[in-house]
Protein backbone atom coordinates (compact mmCIF):
# COMPACT_ATOMS: atom_id res chain seq x y z
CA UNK A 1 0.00 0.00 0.00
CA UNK A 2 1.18 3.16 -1.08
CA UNK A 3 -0.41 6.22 1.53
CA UNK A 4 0.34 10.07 0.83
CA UNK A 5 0.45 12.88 3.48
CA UNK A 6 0.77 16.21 2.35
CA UNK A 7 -0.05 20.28 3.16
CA UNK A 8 -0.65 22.97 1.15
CA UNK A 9 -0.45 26.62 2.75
CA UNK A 10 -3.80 28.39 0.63
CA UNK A 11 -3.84 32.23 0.47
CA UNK A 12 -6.37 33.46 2.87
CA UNK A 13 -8.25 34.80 -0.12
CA UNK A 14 -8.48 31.84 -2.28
CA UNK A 15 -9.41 29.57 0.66
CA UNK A 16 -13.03 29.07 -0.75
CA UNK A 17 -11.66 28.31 -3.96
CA UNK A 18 -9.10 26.38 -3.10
CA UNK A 19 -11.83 23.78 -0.68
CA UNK A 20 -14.10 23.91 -3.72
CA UNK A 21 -11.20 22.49 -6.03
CA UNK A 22 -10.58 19.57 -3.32
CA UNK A 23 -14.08 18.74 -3.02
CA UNK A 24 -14.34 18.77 -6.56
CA UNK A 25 -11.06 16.55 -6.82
CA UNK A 26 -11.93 14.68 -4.11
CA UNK A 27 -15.38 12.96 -5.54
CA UNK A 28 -13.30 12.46 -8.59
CA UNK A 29 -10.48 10.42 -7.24
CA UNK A 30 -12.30 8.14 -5.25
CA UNK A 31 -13.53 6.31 -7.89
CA UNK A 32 -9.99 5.49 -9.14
CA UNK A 33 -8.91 2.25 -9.72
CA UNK A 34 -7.04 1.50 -6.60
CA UNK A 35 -7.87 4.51 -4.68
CA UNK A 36 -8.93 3.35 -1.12
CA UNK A 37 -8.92 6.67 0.97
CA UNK A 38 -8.81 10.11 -0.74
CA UNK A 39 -9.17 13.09 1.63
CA UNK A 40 -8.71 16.53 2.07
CA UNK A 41 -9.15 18.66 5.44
CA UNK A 42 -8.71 21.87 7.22
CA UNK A 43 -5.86 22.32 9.86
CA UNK A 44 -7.31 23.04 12.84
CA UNK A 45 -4.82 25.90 13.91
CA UNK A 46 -4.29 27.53 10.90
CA UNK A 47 -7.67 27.80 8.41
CA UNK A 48 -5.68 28.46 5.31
CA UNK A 49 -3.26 25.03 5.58
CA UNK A 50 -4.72 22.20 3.73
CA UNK A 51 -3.68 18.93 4.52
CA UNK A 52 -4.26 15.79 1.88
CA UNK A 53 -3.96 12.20 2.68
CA UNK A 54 -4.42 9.33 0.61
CA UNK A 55 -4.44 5.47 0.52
CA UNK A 56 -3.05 3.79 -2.34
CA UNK A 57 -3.43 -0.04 -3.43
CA UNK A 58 -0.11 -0.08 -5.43
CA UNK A 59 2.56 2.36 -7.09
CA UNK A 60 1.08 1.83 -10.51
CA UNK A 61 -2.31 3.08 -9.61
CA UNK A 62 -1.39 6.07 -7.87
CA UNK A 63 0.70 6.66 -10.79
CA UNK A 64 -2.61 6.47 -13.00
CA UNK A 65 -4.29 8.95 -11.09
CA UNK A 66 -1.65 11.38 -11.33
CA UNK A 67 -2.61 11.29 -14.91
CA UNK A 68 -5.93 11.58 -14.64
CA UNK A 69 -7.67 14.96 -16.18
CA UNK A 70 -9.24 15.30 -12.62
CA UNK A 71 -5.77 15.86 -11.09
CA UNK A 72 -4.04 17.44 -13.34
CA UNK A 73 -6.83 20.18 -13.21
CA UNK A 74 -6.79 20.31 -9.79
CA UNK A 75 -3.18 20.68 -9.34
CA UNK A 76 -2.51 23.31 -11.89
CA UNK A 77 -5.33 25.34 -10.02
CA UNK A 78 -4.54 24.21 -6.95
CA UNK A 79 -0.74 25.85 -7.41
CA UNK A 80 -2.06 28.98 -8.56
CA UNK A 81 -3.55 29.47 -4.52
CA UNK A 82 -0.94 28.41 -2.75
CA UNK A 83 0.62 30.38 -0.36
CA UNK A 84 4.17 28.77 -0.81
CA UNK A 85 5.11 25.54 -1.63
CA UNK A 86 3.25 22.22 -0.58
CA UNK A 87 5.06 19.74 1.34
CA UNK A 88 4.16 16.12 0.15
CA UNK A 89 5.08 13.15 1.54
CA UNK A 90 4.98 9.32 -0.10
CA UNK A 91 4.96 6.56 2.41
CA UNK A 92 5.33 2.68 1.37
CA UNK A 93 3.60 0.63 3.73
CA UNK A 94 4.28 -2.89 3.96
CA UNK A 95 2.30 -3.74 6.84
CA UNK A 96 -1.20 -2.10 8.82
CA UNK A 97 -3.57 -3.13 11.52
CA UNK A 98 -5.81 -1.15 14.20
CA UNK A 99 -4.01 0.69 16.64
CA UNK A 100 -6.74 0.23 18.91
């Protein structure tokens, strides 16, 4: 499984935008081949961070829906209200179970 955690600082006056792209991207990408958690949410601390994480069955997949129309729409827009750079992380996990 491949899982993605990410932020993206949003300019305080594209926040609305920048939600409705995610929401838009987000109903998308679930529906990808492979995709088995697709999410977007607002930091608690600081309104105008977005944070991303995702669930991926394999590398191949996730490498599909980097290529999908949905996403590359979303992240040309999506760079266009950012507020500096994302930070994006990609996380190979061999192994999960309930922590609780």
């Amino acid at each position: 499984m491949i899982t993605i955690a990410g932020r993206v600082p949003i300019r305080p006056e594209m926040r609305v935008k920048a939600i409705e792209a995610a929401i838009k991207v987000v109903r998308a990408t679930q529906s990808d081949a492979g995709c088995l958690q697709y999410h977007f949410y607002a930091d608690l601390e600081d309104p105008n961070m977005l944070h991303v994480f995702e669930e991926w069955a394999s590398q191949e997949e996730l490498a599909a829906h980097l290529r999908q129309p949905h996403t590359v729409e979303f992240l040309a827009g999506i760079a266009g209200m950012a507020a500096g750079a994302p930070i994006v992380k990609r996380y190979v996990v061999s192994e999960s179970g309930d922590l609780f």
